[in-house]
C-alpha atoms as a PDB file:
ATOM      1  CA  UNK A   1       1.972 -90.385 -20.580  1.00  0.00           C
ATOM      2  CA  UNK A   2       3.905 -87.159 -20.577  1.00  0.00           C
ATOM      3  CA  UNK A   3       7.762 -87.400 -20.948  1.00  0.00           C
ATOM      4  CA  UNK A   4      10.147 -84.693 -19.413  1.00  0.00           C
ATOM      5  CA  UNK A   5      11.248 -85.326 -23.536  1.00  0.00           C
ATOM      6  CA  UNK A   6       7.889 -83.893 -24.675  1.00  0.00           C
ATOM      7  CA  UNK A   7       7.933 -81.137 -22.000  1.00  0.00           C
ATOM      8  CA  UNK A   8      11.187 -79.932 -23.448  1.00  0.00           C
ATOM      9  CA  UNK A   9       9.646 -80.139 -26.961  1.00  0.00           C
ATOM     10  CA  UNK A  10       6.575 -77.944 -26.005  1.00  0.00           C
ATOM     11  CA  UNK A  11       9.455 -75.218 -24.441  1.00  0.00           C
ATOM     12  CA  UNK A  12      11.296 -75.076 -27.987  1.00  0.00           C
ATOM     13  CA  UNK A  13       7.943 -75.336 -30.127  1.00  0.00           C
ATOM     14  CA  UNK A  14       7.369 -72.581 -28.070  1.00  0.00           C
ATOM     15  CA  UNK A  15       9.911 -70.494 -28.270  1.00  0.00           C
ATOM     16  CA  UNK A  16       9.965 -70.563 -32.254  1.00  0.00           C
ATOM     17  CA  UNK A  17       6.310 -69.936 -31.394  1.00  0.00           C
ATOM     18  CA  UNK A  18       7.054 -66.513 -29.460  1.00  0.00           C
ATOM     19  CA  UNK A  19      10.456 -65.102 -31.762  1.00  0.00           C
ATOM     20  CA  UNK A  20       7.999 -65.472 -34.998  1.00  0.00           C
ATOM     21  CA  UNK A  21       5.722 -63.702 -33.233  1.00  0.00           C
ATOM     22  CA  UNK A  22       8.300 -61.141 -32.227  1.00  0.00           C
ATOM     23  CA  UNK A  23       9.170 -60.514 -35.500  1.00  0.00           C
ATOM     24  CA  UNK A  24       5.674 -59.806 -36.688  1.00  0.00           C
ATOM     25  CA  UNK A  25       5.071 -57.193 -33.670  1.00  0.00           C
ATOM     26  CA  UNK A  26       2.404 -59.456 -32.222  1.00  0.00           C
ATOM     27  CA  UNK A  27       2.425 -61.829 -29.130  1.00  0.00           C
ATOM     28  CA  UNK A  28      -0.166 -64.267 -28.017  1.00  0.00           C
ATOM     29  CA  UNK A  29      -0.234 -67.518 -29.602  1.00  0.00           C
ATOM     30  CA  UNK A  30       1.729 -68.859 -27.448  1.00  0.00           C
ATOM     31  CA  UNK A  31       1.656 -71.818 -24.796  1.00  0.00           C
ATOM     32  CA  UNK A  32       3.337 -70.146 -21.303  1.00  0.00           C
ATOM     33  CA  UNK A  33       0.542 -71.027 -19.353  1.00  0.00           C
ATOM     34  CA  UNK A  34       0.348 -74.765 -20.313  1.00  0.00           C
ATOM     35  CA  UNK A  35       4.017 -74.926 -19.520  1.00  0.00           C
ATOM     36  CA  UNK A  36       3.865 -73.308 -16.344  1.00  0.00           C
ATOM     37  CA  UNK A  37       0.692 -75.755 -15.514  1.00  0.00           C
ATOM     38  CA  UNK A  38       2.334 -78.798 -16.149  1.00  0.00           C
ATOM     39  CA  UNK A  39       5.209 -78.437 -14.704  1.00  0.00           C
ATOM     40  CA  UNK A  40       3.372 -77.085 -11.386  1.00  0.00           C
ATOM     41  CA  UNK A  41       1.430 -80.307 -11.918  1.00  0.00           C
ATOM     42  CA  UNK A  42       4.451 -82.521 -12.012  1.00  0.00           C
ATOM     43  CA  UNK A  43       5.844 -80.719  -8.732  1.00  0.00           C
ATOM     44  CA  UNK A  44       3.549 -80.479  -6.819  1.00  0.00           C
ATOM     45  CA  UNK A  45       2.940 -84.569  -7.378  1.00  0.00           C
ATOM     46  CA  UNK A  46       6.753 -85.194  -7.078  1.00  0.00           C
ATOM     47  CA  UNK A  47       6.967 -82.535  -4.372  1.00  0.00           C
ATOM     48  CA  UNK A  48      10.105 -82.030  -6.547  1.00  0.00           C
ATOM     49  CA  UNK A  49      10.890 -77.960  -5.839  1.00  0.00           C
ATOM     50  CA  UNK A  50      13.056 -77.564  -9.005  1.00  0.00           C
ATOM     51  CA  UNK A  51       9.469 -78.344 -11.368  1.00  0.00           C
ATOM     52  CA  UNK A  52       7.973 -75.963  -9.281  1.00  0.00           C
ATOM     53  CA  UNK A  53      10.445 -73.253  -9.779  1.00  0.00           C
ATOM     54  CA  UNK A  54      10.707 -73.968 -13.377  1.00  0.00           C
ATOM     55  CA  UNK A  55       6.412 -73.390 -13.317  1.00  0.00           C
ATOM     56  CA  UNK A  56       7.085 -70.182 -11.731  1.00  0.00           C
ATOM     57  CA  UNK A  57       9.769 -68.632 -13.808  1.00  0.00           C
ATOM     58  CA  UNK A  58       7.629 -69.426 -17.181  1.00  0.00           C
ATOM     59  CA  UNK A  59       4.664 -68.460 -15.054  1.00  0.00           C
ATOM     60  CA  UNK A  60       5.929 -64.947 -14.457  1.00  0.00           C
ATOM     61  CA  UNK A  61       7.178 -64.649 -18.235  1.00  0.00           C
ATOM     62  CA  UNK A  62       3.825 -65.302 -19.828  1.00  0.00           C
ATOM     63  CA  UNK A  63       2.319 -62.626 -17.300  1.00  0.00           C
ATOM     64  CA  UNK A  64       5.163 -60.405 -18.031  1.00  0.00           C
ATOM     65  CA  UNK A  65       4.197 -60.993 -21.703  1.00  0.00           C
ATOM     66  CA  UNK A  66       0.288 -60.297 -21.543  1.00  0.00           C
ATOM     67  CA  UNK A  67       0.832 -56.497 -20.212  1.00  0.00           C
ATOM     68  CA  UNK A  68       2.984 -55.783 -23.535  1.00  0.00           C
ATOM     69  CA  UNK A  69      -0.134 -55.114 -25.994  1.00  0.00           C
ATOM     70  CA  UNK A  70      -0.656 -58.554 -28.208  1.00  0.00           C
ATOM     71  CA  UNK A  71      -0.718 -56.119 -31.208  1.00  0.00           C
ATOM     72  CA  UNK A  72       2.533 -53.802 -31.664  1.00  0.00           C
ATOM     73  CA  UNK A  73       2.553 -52.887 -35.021  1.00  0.00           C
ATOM     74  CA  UNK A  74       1.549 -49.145 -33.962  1.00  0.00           C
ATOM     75  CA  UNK A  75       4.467 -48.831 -31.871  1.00  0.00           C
ATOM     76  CA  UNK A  76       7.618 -46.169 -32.831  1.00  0.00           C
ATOM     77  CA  UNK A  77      10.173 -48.160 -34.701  1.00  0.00           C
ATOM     78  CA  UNK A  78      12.777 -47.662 -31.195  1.00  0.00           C
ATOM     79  CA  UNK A  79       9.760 -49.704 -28.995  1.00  0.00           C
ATOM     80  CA  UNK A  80       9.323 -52.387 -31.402  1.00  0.00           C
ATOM     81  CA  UNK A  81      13.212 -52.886 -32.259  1.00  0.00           C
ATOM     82  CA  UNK A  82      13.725 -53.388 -28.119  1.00  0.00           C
ATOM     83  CA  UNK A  83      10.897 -55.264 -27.422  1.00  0.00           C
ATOM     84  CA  UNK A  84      11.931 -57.468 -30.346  1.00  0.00           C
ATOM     85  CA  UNK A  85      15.347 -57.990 -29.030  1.00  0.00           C
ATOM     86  CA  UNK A  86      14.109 -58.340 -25.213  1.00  0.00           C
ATOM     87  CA  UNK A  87      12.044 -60.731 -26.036  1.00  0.00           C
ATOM     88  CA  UNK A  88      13.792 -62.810 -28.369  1.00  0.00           C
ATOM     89  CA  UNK A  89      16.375 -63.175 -25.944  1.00  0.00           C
ATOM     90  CA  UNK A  90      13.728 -64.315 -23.149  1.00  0.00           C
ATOM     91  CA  UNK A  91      13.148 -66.829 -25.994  1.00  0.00           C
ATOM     92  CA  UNK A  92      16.403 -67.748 -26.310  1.00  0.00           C
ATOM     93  CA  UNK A  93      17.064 -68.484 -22.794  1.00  0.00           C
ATOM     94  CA  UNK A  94      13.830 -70.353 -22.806  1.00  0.00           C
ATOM     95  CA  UNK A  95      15.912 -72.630 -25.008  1.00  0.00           C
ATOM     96  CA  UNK A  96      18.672 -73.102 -22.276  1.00  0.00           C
ATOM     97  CA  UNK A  97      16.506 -74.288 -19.874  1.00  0.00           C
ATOM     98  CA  UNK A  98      14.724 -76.387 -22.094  1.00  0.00           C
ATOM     99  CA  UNK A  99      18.540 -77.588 -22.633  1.00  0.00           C
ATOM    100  CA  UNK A 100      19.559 -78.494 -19.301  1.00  0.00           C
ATOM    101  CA  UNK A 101      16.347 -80.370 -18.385  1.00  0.00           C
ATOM    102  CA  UNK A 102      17.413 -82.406 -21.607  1.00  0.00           C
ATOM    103  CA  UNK A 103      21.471 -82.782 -21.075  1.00  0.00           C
ATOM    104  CA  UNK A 104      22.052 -81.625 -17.656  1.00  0.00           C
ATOM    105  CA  UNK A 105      19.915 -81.194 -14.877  1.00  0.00           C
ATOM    106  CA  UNK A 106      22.736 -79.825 -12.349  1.00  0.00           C
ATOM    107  CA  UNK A 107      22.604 -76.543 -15.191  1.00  0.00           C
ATOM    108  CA  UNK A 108      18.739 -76.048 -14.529  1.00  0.00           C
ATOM    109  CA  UNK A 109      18.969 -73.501 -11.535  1.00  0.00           C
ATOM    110  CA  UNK A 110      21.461 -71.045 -13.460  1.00  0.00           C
ATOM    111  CA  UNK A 111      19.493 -71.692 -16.515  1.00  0.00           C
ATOM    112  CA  UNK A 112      16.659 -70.578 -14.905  1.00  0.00           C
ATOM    113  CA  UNK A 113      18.398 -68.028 -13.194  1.00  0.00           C
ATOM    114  CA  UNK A 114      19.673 -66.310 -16.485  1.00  0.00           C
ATOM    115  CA  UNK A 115      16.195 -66.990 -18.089  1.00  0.00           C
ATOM    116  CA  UNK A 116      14.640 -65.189 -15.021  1.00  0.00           C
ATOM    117  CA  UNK A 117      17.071 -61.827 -15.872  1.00  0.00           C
ATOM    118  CA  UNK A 118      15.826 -61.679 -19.265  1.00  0.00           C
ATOM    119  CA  UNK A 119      11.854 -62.257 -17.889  1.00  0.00           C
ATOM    120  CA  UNK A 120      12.748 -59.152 -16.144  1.00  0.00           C
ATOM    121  CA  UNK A 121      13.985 -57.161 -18.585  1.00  0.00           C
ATOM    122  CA  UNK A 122      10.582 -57.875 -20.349  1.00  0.00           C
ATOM    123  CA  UNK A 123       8.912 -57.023 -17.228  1.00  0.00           C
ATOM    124  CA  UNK A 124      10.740 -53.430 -17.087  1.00  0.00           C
ATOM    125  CA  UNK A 125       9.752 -52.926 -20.599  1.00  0.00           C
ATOM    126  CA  UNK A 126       6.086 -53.869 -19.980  1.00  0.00           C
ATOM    127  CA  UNK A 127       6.073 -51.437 -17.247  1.00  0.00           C
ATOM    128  CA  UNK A 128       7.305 -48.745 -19.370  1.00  0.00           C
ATOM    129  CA  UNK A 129       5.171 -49.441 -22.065  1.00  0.00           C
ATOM    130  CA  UNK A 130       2.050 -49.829 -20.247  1.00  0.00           C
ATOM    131  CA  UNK A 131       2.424 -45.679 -18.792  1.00  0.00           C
ATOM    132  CA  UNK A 132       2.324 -44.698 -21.834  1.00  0.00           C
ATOM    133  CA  UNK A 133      -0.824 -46.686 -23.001  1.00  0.00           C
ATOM    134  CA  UNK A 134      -3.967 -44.891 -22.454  1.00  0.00           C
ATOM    135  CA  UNK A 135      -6.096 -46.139 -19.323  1.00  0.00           C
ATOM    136  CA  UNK A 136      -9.400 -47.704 -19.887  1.00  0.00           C
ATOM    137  CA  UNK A 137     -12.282 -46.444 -18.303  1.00  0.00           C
ATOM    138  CA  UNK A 138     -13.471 -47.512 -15.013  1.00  0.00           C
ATOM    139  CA  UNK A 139     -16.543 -49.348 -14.857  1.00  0.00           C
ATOM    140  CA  UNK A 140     -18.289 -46.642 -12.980  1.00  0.00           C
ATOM    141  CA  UNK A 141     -17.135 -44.104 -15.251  1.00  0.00           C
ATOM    142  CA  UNK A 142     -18.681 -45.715 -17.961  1.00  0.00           C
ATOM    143  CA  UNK A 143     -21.987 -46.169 -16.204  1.00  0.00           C
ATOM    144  CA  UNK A 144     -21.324 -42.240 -15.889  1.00  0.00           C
ATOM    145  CA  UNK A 145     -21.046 -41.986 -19.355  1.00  0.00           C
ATOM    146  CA  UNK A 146     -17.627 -40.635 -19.101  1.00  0.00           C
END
């Protein structure tokens, strides 16, 4: 059976997981959406809102994460330096709520609160980074030959 111990095991794997991959320039390998799964899983069964949040906030980091390009390498050295740092410190507030669902539950909601600041800086990034990407082509334009 799972253990709230091995959920908070899967968050730090994790987060070594995603600053390695940081500092490589590459994202992906990572296990977000298992995290956010579970714990949506063990809320909605417990009808226990704080899981639920907690499935949310890593929910809307690892879609936050999939519009950054898993493959960075090509970026300017500026990009890759701040999306390093944004996202390592995503990571390590990852760690904090991983933390207080070990040590002390009545410090999830501003863990997750703090964590959910740094998931947004991500987001802004993503945001910026994705205007500059080129678009792909629309289905119909490539039926066009376009």
């Amino acid at each position: 059976m799972l253990t709230q111990a091995d959920m908070v095991k899967l968050i730090r794997e994790t987060t070594e997981k995603i600053s390695a991959e940081a500092k490589k320039d590459i994202m992906g390998g990572h296990k977000l959406s298992e995290i956010a799964t579970l714990f949506h899983l063990i809320g909605s069964t417990k009808k226990d809102g704080k899981y639920l949040l907690v499935a949310n906030v890593f929910g809307t980091f690892e879609e936050d994460l999939r519009r950054i390009p898993s493959d960075w390498r090509m970026f300017d050295d500026d990009t890759k330096k701040e999306l390093r740092k944004i996202i390592e410190n995503a990571a390590g507030k990852m760690v904090k709520v991983a933390d207080s669902l070990e040590d002390n539950p009545d410090d999830l909601f501003e863990a997750l609160a703090d964590f959910a600041v740094g998931i947004n800086d991500v987001s802004d990034k993503a945001e910026e980074i994705s205007k500059r990407l080129p678009k792909a082509p629309s289905f119909e334009q490539l039926l066009k030959g376009e």
